[in-house]
C-alpha atoms as a PDB file:
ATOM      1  CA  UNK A   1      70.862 -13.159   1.204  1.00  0.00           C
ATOM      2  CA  UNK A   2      69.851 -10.019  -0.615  1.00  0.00           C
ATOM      3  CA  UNK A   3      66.644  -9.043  -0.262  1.00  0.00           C
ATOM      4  CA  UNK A   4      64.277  -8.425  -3.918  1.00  0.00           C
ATOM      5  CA  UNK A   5      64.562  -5.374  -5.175  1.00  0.00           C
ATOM      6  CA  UNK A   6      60.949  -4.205  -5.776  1.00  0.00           C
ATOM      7  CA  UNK A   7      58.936  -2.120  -8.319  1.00  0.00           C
ATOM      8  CA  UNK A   8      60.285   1.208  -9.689  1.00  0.00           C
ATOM      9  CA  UNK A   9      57.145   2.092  -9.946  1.00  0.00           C
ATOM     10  CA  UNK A  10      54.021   1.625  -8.564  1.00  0.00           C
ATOM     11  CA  UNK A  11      50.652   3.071  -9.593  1.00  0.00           C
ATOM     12  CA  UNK A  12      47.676   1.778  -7.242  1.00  0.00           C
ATOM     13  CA  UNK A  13      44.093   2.571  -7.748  1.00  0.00           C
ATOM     14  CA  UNK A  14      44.747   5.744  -9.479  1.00  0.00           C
ATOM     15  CA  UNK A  15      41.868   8.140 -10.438  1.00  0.00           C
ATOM     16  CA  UNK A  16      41.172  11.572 -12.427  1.00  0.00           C
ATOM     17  CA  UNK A  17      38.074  12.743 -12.743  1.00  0.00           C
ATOM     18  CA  UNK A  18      37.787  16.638 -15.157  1.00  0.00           C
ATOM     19  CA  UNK A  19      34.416  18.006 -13.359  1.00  0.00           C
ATOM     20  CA  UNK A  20      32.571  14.847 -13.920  1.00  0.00           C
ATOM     21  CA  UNK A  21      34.132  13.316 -16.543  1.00  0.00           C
ATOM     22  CA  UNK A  22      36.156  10.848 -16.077  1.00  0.00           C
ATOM     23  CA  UNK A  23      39.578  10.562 -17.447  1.00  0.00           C
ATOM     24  CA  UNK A  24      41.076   7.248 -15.155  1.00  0.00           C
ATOM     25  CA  UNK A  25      39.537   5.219 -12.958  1.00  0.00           C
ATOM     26  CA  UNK A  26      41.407   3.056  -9.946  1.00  0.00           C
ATOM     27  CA  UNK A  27      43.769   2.219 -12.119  1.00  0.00           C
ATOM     28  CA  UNK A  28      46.908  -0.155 -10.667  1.00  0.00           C
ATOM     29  CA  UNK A  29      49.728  -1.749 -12.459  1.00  0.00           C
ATOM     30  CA  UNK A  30      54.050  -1.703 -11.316  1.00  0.00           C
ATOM     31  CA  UNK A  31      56.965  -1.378 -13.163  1.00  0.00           C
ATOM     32  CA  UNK A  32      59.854  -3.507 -12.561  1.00  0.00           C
ATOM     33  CA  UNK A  33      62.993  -2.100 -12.858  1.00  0.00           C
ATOM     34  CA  UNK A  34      65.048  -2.483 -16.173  1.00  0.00           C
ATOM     35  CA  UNK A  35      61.838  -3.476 -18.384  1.00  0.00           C
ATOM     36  CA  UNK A  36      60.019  -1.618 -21.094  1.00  0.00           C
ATOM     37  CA  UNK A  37      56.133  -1.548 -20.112  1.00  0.00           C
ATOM     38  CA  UNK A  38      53.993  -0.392 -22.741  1.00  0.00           C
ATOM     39  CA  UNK A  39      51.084   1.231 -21.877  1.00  0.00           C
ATOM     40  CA  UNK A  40      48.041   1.167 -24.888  1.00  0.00           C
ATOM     41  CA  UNK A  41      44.815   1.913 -25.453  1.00  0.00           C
ATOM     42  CA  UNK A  42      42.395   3.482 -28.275  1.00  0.00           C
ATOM     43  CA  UNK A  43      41.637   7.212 -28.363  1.00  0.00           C
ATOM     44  CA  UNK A  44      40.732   8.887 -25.137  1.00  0.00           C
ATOM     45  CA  UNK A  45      41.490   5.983 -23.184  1.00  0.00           C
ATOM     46  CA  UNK A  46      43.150   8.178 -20.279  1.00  0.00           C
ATOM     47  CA  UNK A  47      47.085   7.038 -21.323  1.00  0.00           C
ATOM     48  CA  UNK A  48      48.230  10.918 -21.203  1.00  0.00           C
ATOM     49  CA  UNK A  49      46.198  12.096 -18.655  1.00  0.00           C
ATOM     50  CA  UNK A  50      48.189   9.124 -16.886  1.00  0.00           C
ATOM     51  CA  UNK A  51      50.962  10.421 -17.520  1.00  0.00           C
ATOM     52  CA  UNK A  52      50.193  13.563 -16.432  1.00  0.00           C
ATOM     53  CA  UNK A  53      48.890  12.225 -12.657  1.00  0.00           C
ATOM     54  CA  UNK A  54      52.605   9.959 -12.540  1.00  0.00           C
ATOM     55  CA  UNK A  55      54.557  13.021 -13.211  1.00  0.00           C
ATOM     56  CA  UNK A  56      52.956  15.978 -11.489  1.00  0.00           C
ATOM     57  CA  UNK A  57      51.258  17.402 -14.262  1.00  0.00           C
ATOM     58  CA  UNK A  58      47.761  16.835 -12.693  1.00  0.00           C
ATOM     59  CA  UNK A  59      47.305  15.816  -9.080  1.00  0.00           C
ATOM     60  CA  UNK A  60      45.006  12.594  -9.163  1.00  0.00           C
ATOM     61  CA  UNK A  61      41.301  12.734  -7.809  1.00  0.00           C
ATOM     62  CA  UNK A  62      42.315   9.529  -5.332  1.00  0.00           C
ATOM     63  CA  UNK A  63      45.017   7.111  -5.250  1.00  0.00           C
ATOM     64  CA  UNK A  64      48.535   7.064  -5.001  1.00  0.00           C
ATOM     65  CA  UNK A  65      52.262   6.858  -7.116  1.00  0.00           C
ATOM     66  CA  UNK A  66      55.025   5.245  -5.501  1.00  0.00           C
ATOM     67  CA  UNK A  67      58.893   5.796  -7.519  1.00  0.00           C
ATOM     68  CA  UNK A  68      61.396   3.744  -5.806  1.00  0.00           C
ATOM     69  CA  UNK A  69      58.849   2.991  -3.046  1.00  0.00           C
ATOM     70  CA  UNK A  70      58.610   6.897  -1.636  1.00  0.00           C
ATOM     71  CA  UNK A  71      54.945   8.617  -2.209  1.00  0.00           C
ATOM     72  CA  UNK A  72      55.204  11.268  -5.020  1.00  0.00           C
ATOM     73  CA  UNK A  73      51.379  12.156  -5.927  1.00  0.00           C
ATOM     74  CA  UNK A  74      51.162  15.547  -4.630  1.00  0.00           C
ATOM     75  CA  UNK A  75      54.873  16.412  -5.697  1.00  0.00           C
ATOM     76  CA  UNK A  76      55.606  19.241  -8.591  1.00  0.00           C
ATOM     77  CA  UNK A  77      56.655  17.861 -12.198  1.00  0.00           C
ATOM     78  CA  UNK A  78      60.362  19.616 -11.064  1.00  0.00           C
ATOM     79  CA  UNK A  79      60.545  17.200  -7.651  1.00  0.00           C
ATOM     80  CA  UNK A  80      59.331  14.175  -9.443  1.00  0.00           C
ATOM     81  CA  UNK A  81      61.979  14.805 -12.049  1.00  0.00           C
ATOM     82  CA  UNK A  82      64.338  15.798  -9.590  1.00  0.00           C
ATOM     83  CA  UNK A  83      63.824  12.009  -8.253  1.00  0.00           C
ATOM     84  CA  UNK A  84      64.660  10.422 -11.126  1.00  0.00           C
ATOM     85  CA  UNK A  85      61.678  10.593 -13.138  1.00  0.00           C
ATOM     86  CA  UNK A  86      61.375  12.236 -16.254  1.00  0.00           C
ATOM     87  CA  UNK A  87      59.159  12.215 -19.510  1.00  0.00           C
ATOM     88  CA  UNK A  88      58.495  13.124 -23.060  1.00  0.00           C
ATOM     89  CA  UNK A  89      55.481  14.761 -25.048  1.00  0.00           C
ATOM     90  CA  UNK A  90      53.424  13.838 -28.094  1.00  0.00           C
ATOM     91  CA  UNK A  91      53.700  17.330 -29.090  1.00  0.00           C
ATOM     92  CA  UNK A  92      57.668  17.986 -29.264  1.00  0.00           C
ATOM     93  CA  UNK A  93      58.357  21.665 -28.698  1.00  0.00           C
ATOM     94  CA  UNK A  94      61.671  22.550 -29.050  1.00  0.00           C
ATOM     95  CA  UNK A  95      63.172  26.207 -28.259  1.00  0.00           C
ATOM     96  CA  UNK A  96      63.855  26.443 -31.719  1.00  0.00           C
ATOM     97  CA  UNK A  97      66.308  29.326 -31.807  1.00  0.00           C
ATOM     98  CA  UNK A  98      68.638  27.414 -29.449  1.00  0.00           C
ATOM     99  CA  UNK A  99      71.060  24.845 -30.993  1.00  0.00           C
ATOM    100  CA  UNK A 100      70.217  20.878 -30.810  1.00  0.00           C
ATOM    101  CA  UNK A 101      73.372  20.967 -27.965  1.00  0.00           C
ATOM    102  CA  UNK A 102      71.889  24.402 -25.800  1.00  0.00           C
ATOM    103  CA  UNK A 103      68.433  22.243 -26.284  1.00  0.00           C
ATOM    104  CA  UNK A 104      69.854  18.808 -24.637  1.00  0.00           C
ATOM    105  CA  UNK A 105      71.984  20.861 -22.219  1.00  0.00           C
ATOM    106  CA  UNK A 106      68.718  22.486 -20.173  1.00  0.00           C
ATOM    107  CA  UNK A 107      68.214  18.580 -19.444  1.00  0.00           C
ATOM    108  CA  UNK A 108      71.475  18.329 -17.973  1.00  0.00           C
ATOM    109  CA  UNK A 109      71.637  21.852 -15.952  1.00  0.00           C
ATOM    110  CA  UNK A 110      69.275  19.372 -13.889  1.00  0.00           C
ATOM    111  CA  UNK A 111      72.041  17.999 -12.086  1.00  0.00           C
ATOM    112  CA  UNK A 112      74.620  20.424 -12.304  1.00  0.00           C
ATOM    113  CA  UNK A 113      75.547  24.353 -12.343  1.00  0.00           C
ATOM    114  CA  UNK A 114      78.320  23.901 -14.313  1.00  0.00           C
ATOM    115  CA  UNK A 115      78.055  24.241 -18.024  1.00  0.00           C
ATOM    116  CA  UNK A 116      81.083  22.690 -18.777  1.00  0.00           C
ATOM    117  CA  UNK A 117      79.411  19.533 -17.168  1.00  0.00           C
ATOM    118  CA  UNK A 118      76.087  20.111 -18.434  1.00  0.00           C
ATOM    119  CA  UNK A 119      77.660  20.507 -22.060  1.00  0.00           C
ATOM    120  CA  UNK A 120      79.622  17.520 -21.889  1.00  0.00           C
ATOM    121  CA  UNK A 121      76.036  15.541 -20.624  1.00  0.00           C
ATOM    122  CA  UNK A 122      74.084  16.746 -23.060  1.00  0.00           C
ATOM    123  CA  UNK A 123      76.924  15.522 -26.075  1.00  0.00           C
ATOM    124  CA  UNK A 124      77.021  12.121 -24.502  1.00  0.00           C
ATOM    125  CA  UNK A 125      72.974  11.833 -24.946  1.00  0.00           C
ATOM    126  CA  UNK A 126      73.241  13.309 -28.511  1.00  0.00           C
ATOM    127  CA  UNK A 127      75.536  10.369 -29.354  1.00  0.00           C
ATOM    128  CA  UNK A 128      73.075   7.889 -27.817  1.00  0.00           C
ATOM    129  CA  UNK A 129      70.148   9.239 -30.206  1.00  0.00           C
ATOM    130  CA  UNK A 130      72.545   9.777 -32.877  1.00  0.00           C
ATOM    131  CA  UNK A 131      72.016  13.772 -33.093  1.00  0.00           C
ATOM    132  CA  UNK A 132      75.986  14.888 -32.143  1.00  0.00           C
ATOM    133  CA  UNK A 133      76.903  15.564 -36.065  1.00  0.00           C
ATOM    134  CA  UNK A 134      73.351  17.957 -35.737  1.00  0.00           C
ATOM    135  CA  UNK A 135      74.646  19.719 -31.989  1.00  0.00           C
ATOM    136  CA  UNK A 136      75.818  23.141 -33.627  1.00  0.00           C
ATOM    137  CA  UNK A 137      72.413  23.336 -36.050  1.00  0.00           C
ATOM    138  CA  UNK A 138      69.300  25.059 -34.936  1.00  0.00           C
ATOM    139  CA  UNK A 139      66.521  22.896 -33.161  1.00  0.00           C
ATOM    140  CA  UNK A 140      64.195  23.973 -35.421  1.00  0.00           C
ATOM    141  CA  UNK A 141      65.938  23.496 -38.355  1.00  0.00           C
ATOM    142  CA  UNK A 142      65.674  19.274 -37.486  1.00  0.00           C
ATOM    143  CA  UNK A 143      63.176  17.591 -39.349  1.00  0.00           C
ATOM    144  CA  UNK A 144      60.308  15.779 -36.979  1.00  0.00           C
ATOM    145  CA  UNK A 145      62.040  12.606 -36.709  1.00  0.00           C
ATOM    146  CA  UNK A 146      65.342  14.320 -35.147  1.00  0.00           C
ATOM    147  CA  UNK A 147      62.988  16.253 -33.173  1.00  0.00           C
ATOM    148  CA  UNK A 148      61.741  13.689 -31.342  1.00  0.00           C
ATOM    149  CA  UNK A 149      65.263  11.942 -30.744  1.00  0.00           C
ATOM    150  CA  UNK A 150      65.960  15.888 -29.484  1.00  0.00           C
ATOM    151  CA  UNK A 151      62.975  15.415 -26.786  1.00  0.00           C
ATOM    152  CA  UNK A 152      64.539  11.453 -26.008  1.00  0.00           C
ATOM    153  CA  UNK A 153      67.972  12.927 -25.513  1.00  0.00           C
ATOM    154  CA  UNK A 154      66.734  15.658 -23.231  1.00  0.00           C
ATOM    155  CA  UNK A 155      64.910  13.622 -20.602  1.00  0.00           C
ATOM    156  CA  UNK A 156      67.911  11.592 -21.224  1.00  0.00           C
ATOM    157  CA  UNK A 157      70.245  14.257 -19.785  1.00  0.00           C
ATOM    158  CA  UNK A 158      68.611  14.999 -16.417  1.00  0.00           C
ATOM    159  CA  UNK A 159      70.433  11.761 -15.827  1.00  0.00           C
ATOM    160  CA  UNK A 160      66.817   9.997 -14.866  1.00  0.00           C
ATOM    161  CA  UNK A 161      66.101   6.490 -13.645  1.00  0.00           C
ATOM    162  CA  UNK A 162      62.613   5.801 -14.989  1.00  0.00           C
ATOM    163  CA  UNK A 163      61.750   7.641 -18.360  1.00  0.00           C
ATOM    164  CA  UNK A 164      57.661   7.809 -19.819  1.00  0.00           C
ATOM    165  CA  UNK A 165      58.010   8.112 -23.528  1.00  0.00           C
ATOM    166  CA  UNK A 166      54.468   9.620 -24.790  1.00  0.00           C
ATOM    167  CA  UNK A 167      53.945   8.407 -28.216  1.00  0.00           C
ATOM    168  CA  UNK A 168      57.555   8.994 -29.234  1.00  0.00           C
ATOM    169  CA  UNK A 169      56.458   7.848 -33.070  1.00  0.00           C
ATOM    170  CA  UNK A 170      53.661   9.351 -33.403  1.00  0.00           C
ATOM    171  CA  UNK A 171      53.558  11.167 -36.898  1.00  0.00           C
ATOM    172  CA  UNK A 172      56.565   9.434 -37.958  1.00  0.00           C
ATOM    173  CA  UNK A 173      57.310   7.625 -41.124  1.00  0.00           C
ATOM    174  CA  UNK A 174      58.648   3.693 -41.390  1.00  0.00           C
ATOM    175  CA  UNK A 175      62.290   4.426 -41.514  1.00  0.00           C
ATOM    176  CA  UNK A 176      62.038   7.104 -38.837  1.00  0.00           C
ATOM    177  CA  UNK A 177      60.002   4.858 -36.414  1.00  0.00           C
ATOM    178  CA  UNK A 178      62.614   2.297 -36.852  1.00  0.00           C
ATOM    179  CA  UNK A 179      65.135   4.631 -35.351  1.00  0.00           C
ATOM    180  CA  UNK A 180      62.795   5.045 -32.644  1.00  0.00           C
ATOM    181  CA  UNK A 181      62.467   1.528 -31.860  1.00  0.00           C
ATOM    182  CA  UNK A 182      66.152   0.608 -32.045  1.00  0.00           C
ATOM    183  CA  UNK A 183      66.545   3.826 -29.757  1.00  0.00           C
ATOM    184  CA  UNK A 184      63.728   2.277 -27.109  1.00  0.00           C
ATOM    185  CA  UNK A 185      65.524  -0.844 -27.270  1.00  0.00           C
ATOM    186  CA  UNK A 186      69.492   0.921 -27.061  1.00  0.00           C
ATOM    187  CA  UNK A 187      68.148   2.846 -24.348  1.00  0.00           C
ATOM    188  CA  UNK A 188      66.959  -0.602 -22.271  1.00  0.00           C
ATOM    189  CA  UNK A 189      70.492  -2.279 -22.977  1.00  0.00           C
ATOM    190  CA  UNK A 190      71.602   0.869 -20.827  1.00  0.00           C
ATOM    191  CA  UNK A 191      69.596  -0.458 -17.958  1.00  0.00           C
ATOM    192  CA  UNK A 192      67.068   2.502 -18.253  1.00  0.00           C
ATOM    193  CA  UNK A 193      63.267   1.645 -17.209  1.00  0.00           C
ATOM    194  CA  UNK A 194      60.981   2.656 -19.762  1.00  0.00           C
ATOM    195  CA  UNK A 195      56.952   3.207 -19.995  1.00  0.00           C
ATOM    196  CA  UNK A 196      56.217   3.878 -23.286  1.00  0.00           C
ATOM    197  CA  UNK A 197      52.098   4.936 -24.516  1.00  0.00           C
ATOM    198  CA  UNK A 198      52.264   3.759 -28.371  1.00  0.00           C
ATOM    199  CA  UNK A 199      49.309   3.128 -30.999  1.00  0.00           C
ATOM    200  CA  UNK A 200      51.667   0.643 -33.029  1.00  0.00           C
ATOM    201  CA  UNK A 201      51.269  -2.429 -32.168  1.00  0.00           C
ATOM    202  CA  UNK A 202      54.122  -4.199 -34.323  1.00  0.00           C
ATOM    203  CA  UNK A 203      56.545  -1.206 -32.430  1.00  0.00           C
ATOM    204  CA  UNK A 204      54.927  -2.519 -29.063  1.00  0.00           C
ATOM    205  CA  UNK A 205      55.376  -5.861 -29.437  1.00  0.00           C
ATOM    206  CA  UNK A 206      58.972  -5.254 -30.681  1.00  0.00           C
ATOM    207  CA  UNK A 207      60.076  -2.907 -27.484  1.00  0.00           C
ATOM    208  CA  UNK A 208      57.646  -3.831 -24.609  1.00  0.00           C
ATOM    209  CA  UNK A 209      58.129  -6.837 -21.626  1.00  0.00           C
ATOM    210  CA  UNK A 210      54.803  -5.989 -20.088  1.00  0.00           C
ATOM    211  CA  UNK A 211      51.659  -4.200 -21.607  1.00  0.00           C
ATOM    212  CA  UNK A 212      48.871  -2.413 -19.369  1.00  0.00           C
ATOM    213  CA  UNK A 213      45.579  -1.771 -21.774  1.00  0.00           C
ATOM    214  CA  UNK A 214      43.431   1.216 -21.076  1.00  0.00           C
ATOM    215  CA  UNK A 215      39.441   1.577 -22.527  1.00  0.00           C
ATOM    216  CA  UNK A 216      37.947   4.519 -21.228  1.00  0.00           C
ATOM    217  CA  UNK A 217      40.256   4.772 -18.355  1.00  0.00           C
ATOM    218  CA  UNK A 218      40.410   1.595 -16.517  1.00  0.00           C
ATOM    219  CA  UNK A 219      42.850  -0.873 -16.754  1.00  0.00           C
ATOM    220  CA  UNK A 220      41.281  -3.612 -19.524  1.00  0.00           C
ATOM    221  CA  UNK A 221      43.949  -5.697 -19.266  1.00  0.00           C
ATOM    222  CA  UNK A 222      47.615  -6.692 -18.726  1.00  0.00           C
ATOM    223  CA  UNK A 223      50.643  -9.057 -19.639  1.00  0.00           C
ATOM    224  CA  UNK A 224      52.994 -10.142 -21.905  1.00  0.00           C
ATOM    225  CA  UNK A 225      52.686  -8.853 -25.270  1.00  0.00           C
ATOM    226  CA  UNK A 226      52.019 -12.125 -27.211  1.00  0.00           C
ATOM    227  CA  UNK A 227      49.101 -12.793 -24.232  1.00  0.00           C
ATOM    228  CA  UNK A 228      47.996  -9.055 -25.032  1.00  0.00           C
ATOM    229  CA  UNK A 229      47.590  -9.143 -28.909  1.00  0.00           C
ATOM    230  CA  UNK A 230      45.738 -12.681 -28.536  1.00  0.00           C
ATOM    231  CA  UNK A 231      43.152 -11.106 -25.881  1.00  0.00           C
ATOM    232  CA  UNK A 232      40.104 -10.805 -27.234  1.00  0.00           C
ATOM    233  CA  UNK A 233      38.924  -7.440 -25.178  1.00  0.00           C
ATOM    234  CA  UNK A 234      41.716  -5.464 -26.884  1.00  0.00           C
ATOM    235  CA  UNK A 235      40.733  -6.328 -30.074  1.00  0.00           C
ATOM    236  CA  UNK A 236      37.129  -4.982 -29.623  1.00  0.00           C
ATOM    237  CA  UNK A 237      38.657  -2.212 -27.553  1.00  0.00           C
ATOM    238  CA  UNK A 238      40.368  -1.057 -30.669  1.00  0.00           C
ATOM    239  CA  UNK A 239      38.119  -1.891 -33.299  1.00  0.00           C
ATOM    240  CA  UNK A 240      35.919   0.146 -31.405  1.00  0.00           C
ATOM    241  CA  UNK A 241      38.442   3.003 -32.364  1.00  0.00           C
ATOM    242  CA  UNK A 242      37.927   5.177 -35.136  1.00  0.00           C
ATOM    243  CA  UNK A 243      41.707   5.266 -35.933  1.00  0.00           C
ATOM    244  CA  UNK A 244      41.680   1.487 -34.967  1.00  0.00           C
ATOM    245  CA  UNK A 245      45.734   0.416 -34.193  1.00  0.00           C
ATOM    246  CA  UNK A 246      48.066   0.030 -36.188  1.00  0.00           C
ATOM    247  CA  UNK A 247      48.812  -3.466 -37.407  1.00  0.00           C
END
């Protein structure tokens, strides 16, 4: 009989602390493999900073990340990549004077020193986001919906296992945060693990299996997304908000 395959992730007890602020507190939650687990919270709740301790960015104040049941805090954003991890930001930066295909392909040179392979990689992921008609035009040029299906199709091409999507429609308008749902949700068909951080709640509800809640850095709550929008804390978590979710 073959034995459960476990987590993809696992964060346990997980803290940050900037001087004496804190930004997370022994935070714990897993990620099963093939879901899409949303992770939410109102301003400054500590979902970036998050983010940042998962991927290498900042090494966490105590606690520990598990990918594929090997410890990675302590690793460089390159090794956790390297492993299979890989992520987005809510501030897409480009390299503008590079074509949309040269932007996708630094993804891909990842895995492989051959441009011919890394080209090839990075066309495939334009298809998936629907960018290969845009490959030859000028990342800058793309307007900030494409922009962010640029970013999705470059984490995308360093071939990754587990991708962390950091508020992917953020600044977006209705039609272009559609694409960006049907994208979350094309991507999960693919078998691709997702953790997505996401103010919409409609867009959550739509893409997400699981839902972790952060307020002011600790874990506030967790489950399915029909438990989540019922729960009484996370409605006074975000009407606490200034910016409040959208509904």
């Amino acid at each position: 009989m073959t034995a459960p395959i476990g987590p993809i992730l696992e964060v346990r007890k997980l803290s940050r602390f900037f001087g004496g602020v804190k930004a997370n507190l022994d935070v714990s939650f897993s990620v099963e493999p093939g879901i899409v687990l949303g992770l939410i919270g109102p301003n400054g709740a500590g979902k970036t900073t998050l983010f940042n301790c998962i991927t290498g960015f900042f090494p966490p104040s105590s606690g520990e990340v598990f990918f594929e049941g090997k410890r990675i805090d302590g690793l460089s954003p390159d090794q956790v990549c390297r492993l299979g991890m890989a992520r987005t930001w809510q501030k897409v930066r480009p390299l503008a004077k590079l074509t949309v295909l040269d932007n996708a392909m630094v993804g891909a040179l990842l895995r492989t020193r051959s441009v011919k392979e890394a080209r090839a990689l990075a066309h495939d992921q334009l298809k998936v986001v629907g960018l290969d008609g845009k490959a030859a035009m000028l990342a800058g040029a793309l307007p900030i919906g494409e922009r962010k299906k640029l970013e999705v199709a470059r984490v995308l091409a360093t071939q990754p296992r587990l991708i962390l999507l950091d508020e992917v429609m953020g600044g977006l308008n209705a039609r272009e945060s559609e694409d960006l749902i049907q994208l979350i949700l094309d991507v999960k068909k693919r078998g691709l693990t997702q953790v997505v951080i996401e103010h919409d709640m409609k867009a959550i509800v739509r893409t997400c299996d699981r839902i972790v809640v952060l307020s002011s850095g600790e874990k506030l709550a967790e489950g399915a997304p029909q438990q989540i929008v019922r729960d009484p804390r996370v409605m006074t978590a975000y009407l606490g908000d200034s910016g409040g979710a959208k509904q």
